[in-house]
N, C-alpha and C. Protein backbone atom coordinates (compact mmCIF):
# COMPACT_ATOMS: atom_id res chain seq x y z
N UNK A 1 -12.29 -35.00 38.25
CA UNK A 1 -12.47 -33.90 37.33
C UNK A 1 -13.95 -33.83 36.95
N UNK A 2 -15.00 -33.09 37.05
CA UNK A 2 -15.80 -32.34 36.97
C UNK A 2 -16.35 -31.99 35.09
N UNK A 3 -17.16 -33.01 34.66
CA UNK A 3 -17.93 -32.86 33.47
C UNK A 3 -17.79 -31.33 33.23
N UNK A 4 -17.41 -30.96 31.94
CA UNK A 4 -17.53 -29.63 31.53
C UNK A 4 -18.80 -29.38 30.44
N UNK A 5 -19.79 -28.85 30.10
CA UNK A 5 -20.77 -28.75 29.66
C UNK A 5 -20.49 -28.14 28.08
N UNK A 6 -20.15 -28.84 27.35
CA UNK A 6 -19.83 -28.43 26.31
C UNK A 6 -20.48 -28.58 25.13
N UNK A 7 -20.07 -27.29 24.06
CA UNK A 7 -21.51 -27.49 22.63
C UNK A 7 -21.08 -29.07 21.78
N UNK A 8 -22.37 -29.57 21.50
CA UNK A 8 -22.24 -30.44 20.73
C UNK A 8 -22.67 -30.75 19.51
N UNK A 9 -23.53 -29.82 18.89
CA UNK A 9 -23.98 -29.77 17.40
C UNK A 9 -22.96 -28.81 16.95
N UNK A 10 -22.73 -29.09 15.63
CA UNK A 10 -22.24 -28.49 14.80
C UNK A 10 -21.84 -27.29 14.20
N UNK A 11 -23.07 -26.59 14.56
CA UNK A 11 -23.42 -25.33 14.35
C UNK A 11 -22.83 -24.59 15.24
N UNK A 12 -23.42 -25.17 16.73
CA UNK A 12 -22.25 -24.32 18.29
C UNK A 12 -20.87 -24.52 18.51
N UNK A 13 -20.30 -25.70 17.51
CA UNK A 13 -19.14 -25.39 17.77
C UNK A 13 -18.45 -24.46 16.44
N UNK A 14 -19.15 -24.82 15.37
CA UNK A 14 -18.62 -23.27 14.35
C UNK A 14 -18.81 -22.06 14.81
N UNK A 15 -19.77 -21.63 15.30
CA UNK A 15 -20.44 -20.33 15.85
C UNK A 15 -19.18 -19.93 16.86
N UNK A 16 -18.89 -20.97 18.17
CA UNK A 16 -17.48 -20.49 19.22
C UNK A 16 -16.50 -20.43 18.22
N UNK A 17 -15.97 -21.52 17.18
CA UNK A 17 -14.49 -20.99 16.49
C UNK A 17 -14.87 -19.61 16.29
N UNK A 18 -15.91 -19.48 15.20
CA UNK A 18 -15.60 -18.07 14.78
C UNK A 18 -15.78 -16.94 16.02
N UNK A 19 -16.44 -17.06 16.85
CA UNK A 19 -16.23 -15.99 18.07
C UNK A 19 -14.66 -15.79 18.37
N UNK A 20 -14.10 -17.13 18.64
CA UNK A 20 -12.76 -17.07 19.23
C UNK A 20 -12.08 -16.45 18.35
N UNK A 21 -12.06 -16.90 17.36
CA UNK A 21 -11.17 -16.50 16.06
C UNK A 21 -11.19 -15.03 16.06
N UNK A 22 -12.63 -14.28 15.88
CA UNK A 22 -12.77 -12.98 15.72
C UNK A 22 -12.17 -11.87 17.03
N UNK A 23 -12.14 -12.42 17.99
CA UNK A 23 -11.22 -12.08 19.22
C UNK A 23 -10.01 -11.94 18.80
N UNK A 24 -9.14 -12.77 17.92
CA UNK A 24 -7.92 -12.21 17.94
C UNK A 24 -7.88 -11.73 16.48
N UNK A 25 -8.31 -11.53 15.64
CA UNK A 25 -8.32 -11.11 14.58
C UNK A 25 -7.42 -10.11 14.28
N UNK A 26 -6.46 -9.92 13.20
CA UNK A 26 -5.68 -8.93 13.08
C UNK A 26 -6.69 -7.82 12.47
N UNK A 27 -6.23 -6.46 13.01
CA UNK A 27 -6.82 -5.28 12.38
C UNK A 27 -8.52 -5.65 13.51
N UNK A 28 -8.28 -6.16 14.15
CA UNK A 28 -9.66 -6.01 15.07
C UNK A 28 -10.07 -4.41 16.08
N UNK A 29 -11.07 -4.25 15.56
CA UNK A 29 -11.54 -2.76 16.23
C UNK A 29 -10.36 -2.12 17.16
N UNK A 30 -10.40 -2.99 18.06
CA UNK A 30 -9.26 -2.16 19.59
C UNK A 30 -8.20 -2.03 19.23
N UNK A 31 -7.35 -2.85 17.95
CA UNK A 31 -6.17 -2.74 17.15
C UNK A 31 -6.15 -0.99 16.86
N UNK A 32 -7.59 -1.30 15.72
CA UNK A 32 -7.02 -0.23 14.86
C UNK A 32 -7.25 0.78 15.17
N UNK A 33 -8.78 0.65 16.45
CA UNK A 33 -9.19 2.34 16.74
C UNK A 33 -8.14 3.19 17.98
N UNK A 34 -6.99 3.16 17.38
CA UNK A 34 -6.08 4.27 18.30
C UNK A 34 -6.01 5.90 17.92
N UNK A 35 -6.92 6.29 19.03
CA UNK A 35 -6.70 7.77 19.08
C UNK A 35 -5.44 8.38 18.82
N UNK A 36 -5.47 9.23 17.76
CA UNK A 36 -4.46 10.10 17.63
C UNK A 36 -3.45 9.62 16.75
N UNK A 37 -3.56 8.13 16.36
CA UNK A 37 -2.03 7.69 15.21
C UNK A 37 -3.10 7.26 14.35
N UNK A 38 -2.02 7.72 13.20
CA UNK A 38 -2.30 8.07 11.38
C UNK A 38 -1.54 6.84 10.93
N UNK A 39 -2.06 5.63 10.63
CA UNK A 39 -1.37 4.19 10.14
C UNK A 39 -1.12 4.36 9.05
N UNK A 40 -0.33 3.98 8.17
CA UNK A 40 0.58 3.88 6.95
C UNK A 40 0.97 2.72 6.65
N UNK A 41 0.76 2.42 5.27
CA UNK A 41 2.07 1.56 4.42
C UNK A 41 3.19 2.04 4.26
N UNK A 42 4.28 1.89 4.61
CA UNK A 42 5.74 2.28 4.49
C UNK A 42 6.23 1.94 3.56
N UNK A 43 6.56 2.19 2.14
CA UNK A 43 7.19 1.72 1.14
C UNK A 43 8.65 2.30 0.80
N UNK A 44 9.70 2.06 -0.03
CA UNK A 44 10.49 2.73 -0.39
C UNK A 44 10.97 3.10 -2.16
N UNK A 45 11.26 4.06 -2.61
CA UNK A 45 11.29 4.59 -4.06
C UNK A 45 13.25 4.40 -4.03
N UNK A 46 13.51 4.03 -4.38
CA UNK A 46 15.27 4.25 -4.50
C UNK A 46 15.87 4.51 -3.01
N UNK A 47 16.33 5.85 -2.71
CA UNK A 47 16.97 5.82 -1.32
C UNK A 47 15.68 6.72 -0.54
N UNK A 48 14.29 7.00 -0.75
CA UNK A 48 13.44 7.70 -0.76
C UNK A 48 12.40 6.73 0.48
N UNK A 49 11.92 7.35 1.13
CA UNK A 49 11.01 6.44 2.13
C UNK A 49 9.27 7.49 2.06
N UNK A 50 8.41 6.36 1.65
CA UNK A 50 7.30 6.75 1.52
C UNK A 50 6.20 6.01 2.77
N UNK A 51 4.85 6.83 2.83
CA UNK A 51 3.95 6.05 3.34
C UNK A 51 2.64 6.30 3.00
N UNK A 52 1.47 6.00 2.98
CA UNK A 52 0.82 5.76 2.32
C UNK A 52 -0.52 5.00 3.33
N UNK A 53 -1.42 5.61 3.47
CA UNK A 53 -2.55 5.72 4.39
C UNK A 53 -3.29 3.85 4.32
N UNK A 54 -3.12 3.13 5.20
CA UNK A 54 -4.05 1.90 5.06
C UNK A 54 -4.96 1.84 3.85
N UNK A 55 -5.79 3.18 4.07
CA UNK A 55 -7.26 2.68 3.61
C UNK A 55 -6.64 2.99 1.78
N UNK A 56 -5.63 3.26 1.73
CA UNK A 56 -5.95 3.32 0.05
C UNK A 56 -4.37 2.35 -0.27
N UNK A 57 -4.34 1.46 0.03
CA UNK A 57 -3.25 0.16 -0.50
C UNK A 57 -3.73 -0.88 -0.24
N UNK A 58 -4.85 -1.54 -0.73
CA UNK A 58 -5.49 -2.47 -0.88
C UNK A 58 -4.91 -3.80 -0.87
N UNK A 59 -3.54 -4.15 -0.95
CA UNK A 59 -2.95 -5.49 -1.64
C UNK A 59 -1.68 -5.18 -1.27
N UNK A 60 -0.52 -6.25 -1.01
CA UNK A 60 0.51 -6.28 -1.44
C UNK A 60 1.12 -7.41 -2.20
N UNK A 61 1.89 -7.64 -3.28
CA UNK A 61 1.98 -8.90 -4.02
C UNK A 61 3.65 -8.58 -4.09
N UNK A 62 4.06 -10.19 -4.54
CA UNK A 62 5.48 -10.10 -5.17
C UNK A 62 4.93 -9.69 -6.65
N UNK A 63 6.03 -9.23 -7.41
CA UNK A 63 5.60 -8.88 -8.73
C UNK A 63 5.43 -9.81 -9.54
N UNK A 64 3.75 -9.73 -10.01
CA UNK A 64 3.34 -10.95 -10.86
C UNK A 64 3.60 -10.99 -12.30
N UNK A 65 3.22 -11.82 -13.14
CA UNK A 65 3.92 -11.56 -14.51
C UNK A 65 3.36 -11.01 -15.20
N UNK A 66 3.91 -9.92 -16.16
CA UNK A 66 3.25 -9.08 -16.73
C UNK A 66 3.98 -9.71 -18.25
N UNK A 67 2.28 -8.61 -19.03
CA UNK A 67 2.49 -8.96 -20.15
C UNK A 67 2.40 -7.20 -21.12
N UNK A 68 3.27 -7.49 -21.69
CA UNK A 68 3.85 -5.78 -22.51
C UNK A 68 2.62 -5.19 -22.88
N UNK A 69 2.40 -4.22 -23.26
CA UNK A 69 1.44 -3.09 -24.12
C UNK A 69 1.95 -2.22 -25.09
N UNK A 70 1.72 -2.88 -26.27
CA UNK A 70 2.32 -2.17 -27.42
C UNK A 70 1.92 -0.45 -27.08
N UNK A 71 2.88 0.65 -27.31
CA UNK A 71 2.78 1.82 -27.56
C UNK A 71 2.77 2.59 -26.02
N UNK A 72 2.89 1.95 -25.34
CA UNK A 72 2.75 2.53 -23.80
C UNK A 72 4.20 2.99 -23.29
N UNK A 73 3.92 4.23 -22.20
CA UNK A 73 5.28 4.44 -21.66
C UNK A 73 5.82 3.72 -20.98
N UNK A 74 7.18 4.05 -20.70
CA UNK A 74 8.47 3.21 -20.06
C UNK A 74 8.11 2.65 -18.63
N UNK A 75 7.38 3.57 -18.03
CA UNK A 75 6.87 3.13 -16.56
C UNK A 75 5.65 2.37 -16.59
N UNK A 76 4.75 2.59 -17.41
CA UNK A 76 3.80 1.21 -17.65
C UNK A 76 4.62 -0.03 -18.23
N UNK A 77 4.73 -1.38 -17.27
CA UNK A 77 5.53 -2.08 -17.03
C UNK A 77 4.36 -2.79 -18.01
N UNK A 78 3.44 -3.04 -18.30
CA UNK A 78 2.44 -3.85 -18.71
C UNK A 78 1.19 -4.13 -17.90
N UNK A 79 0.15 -5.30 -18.28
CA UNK A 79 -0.87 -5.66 -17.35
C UNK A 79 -0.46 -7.52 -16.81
N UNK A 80 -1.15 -7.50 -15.86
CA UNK A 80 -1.39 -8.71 -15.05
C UNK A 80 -2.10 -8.89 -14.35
N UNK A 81 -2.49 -10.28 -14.72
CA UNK A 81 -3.84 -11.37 -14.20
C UNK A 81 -3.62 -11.77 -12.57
N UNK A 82 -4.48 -10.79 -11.95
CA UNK A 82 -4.05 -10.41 -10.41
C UNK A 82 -5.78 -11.39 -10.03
N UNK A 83 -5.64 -12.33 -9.61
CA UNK A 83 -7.05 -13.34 -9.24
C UNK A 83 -7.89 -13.45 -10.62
N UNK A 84 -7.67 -13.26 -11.72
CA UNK A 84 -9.06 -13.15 -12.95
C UNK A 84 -9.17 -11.70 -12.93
N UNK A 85 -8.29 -11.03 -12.50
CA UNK A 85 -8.78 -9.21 -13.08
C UNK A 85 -7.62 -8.71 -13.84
N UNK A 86 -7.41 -8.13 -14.78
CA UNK A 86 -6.39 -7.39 -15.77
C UNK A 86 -6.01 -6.39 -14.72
N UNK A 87 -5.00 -5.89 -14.17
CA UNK A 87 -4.39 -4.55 -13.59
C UNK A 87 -2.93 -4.24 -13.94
N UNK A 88 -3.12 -3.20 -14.55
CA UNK A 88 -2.11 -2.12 -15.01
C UNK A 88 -1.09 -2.23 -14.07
N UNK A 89 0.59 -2.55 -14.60
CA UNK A 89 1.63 -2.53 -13.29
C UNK A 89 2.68 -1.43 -13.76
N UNK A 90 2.46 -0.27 -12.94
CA UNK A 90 3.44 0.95 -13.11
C UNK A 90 4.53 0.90 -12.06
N UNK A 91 6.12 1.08 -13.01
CA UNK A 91 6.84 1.17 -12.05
C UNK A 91 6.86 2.55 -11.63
N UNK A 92 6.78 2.57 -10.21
CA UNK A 92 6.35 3.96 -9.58
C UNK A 92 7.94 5.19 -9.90
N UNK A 93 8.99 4.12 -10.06
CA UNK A 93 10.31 5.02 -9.52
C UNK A 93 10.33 5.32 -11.10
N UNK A 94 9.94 4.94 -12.26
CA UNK A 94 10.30 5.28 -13.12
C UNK A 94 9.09 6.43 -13.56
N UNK A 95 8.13 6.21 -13.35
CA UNK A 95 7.27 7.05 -13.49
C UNK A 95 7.75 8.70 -12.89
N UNK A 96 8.06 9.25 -11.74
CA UNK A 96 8.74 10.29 -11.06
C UNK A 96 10.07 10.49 -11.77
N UNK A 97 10.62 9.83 -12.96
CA UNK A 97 11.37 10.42 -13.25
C UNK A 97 12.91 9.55 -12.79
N UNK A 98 12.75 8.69 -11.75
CA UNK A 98 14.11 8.24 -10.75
C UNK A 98 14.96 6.51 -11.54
N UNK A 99 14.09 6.76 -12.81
CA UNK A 99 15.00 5.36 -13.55
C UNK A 99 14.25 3.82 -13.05
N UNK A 100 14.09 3.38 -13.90
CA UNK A 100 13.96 1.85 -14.06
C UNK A 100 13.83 1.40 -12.40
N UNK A 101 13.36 0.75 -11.64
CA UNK A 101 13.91 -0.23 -10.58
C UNK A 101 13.89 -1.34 -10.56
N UNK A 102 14.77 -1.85 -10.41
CA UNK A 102 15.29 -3.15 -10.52
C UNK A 102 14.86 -4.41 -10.01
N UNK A 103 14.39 -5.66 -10.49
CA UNK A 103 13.64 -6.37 -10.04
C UNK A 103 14.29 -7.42 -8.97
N UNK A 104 14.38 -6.89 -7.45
CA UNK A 104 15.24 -7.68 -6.82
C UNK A 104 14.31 -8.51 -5.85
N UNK A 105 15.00 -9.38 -4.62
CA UNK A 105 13.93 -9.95 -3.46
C UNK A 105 12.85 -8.81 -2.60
N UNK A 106 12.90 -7.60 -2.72
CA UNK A 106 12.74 -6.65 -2.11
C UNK A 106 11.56 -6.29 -2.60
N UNK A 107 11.08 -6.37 -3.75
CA UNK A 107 10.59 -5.54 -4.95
C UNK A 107 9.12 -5.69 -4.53
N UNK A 108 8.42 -5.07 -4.54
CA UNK A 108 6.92 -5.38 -4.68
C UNK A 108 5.85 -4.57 -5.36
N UNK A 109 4.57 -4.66 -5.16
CA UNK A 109 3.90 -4.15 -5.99
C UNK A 109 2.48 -3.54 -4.88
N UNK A 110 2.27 -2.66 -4.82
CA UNK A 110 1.04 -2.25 -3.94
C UNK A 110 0.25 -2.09 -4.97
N UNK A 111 -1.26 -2.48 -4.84
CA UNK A 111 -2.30 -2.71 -5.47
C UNK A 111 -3.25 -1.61 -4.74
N UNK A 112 -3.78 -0.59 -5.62
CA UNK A 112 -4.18 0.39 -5.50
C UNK A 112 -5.25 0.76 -6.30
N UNK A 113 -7.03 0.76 -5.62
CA UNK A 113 -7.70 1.36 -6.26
C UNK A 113 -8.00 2.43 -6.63
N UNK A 114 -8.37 2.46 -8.45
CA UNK A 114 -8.38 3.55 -9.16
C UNK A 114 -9.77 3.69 -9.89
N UNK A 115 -10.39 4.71 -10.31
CA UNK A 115 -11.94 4.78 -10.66
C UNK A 115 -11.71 3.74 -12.33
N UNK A 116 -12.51 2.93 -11.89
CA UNK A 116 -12.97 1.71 -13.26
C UNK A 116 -11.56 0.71 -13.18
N UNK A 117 -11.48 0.34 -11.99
CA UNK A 117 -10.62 -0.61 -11.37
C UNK A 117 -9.28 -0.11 -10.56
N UNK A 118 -8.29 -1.66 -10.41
CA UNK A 118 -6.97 -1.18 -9.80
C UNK A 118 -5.98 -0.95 -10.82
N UNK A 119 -4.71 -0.43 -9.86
CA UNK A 119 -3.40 -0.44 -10.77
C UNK A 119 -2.83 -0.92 -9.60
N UNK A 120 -1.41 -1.76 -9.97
CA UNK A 120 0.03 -2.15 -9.13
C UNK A 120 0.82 -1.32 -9.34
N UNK A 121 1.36 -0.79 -8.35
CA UNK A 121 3.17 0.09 -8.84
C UNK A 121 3.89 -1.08 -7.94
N UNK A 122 4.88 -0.56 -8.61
CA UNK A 122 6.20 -1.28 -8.35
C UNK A 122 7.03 -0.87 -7.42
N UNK A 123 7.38 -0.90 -6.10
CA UNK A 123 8.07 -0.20 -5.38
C UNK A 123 8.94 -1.24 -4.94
N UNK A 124 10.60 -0.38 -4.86
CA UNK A 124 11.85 -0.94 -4.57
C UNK A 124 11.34 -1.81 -3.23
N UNK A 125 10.68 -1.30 -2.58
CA UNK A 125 10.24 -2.52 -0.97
C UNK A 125 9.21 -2.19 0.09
N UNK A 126 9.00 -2.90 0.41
CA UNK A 126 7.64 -2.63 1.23
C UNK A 126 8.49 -2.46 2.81
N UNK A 127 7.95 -1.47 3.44
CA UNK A 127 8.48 -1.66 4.83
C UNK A 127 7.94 -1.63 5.91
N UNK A 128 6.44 -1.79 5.95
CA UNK A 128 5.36 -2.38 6.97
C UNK A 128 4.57 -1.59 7.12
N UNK A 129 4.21 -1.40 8.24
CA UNK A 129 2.86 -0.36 9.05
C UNK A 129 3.64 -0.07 9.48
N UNK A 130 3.36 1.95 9.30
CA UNK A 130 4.39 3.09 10.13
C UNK A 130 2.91 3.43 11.15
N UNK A 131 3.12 3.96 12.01
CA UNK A 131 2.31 5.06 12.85
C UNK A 131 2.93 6.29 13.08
N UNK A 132 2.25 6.87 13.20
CA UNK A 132 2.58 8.54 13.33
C UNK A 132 1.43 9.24 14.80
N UNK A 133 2.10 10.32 15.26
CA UNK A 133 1.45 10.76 16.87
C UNK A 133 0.85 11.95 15.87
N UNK A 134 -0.05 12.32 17.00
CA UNK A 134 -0.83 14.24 16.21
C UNK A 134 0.36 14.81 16.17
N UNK A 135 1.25 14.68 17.07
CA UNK A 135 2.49 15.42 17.55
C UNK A 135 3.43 15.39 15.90
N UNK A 136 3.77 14.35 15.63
CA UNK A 136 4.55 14.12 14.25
C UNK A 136 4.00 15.09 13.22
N UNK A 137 3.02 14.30 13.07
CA UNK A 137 2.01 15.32 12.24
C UNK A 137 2.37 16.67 12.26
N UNK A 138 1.74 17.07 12.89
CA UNK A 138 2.24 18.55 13.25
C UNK A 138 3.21 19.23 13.32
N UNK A 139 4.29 18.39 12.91
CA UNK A 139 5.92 18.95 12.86
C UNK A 139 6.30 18.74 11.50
N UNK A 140 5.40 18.30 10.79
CA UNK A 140 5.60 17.68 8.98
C UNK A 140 6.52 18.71 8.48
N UNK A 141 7.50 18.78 7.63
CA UNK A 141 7.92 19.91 7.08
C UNK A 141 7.49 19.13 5.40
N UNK A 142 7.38 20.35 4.33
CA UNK A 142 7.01 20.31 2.74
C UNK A 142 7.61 19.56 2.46
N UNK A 143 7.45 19.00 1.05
CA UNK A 143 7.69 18.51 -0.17
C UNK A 143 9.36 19.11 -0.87
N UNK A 144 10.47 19.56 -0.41
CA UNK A 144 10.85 19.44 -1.59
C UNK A 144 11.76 19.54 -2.77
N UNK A 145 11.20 18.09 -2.88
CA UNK A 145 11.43 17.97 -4.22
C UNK A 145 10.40 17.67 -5.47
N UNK A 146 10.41 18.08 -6.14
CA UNK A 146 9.62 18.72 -7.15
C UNK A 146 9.10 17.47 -7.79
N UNK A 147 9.50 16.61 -8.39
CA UNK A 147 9.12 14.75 -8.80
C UNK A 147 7.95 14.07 -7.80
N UNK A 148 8.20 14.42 -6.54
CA UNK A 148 6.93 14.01 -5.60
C UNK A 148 5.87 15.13 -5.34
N UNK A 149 5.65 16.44 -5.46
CA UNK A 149 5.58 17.20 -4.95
C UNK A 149 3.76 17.58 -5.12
N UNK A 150 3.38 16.71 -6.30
CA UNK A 150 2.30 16.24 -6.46
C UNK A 150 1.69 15.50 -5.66
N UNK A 151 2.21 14.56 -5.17
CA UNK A 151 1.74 12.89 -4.16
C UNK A 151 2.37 13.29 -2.84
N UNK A 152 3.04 13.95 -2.37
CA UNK A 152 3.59 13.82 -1.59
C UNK A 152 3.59 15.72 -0.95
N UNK A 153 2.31 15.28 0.58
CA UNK A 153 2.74 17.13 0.65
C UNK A 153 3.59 16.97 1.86
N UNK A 154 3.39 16.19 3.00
CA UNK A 154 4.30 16.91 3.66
C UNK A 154 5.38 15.51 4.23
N UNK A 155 6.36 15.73 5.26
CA UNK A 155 7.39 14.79 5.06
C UNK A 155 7.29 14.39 6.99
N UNK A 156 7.32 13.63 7.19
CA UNK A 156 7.11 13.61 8.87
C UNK A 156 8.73 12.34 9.39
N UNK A 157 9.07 13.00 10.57
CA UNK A 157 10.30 11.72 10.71
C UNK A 157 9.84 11.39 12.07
N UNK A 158 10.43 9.64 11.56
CA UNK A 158 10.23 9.23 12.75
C UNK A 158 11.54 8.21 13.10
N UNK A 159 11.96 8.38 13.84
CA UNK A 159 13.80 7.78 14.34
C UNK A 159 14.39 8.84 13.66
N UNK A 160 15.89 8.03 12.51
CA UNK A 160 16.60 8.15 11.76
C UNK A 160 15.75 8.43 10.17
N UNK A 161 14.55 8.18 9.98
CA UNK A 161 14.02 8.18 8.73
C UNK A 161 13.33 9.31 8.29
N UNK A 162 13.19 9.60 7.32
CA UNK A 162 12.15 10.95 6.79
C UNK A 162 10.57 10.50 5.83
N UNK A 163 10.10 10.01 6.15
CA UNK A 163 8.41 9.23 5.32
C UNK A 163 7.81 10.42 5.49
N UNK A 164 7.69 10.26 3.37
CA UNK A 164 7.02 11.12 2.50
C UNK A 164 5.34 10.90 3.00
N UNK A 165 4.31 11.41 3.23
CA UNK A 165 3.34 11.45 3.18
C UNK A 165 2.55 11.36 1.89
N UNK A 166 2.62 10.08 1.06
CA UNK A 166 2.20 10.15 -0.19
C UNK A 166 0.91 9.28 -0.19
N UNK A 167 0.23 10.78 -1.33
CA UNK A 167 -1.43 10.31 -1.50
C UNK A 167 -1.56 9.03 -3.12
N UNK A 168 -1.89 8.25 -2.66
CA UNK A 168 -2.40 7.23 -3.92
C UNK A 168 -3.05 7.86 -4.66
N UNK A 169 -4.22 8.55 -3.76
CA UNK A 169 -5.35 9.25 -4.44
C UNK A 169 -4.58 10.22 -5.53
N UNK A 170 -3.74 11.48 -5.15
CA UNK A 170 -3.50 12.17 -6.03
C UNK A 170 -3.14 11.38 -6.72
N UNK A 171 -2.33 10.48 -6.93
CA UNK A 171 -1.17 9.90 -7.83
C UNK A 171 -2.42 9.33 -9.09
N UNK A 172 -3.26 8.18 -8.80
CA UNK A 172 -4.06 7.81 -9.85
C UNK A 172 -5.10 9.05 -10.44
N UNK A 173 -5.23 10.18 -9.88
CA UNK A 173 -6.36 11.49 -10.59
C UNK A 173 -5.26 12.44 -11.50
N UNK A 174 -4.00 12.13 -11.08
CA UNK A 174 -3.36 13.01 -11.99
C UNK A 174 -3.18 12.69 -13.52
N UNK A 175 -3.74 13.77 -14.38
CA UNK A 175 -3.48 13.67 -15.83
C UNK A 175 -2.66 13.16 -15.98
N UNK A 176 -1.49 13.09 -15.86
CA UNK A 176 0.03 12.48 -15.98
C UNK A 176 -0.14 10.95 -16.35
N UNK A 177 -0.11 11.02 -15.07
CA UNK A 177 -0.74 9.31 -14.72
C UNK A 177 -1.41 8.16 -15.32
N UNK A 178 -2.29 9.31 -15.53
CA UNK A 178 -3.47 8.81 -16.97
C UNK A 178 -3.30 8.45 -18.02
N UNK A 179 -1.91 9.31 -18.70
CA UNK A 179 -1.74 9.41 -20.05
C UNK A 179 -0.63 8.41 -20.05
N UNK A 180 -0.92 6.91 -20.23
CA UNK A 180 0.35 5.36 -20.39
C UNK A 180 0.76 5.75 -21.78
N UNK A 181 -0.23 6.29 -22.84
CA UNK A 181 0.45 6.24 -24.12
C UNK A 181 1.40 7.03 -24.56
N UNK A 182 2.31 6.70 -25.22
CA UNK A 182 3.80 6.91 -25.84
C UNK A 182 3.80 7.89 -26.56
């Protein structure tokens, strides 16, 4: 067998891990740059299926512990100490109007930046990365029902399912939204 010429300071062999490493990296360039599909967070609201663009769901957590806010509405669940930062945790299904959701194995919280920090909502479950074709897209039919109709413009299916096209963005700029107090 034939000496193989290999790095031996320190530095060349950190320098190859991280090359190698960065080769398979999840979300690595050739991953994500696919022509023509629109990537999503897939979440779900009650019997309701949402999705929700990569670039604005920053986080996903189990639901961390919150602590109450005197005088605030029913869907501001409270705040929680998410790494050393205070963020606001809204349950999303109660907020739209669709009742309380229930804190089961399912439950999670998407962490979502908002101007002068984040907020968490609470959604019945997370259900991965959707993709969508131009083709989907382009077959979207409206909104409706009137509770989403703000966050959510158009509705695209893919199998058996119907995923709401819902904007974070609208959701945290809306006055509504804004106003936690009671």
């Amino acid at each position: 067998m034939a000496a193989q010429n290999v790095s031996t300071t320190p530095y060349e062999v950190l320098a190859e891990y991280e090359r190698r490493s960065l080769s398979h990296a999840a979300g690595a360039p050739e991953q994500v740059d696919a022509p023509g599909l629109w990537r999503g967070i897939g979440f779900r609201i009650g019997d309701r299926h949402f999705v929700s663009s990569i670039a604005e769901v920053n986080e996903i957590l189990t639901p961390p512990v919150v602590t109450l806010v005197p005088g605030a509405k029913s869907w501001l669940l409270g705040v929680a100490n998410v790494r050393g930062n205070l963020v606001p945790v809204v349950d999303l299904r109660d907020f739209v109007g669709g009742g309380r959701s229930a804190n089961t194995e399912t439950t999670r919280v998407l962490v979502v930046r908002q101007h002068g920090g984040s907020v968490g909502l609470l959604v019945d479950e997370v259900q991965g990365q959707r993709s969508f074709s131009e083709e989907q897209l382009t077959a979207a039919v409206g909104e409706a029902d009137e509770r989403y109709s703000d966050y959510v413009g158009e509705n695209v299916q893919l199998g058996d399912v119907q995923w709401g096209l819902f904007s974070m963005a609208a959701l945290v700029r809306s006055a509504h939204f804004q106003q936690a107090a009671a």
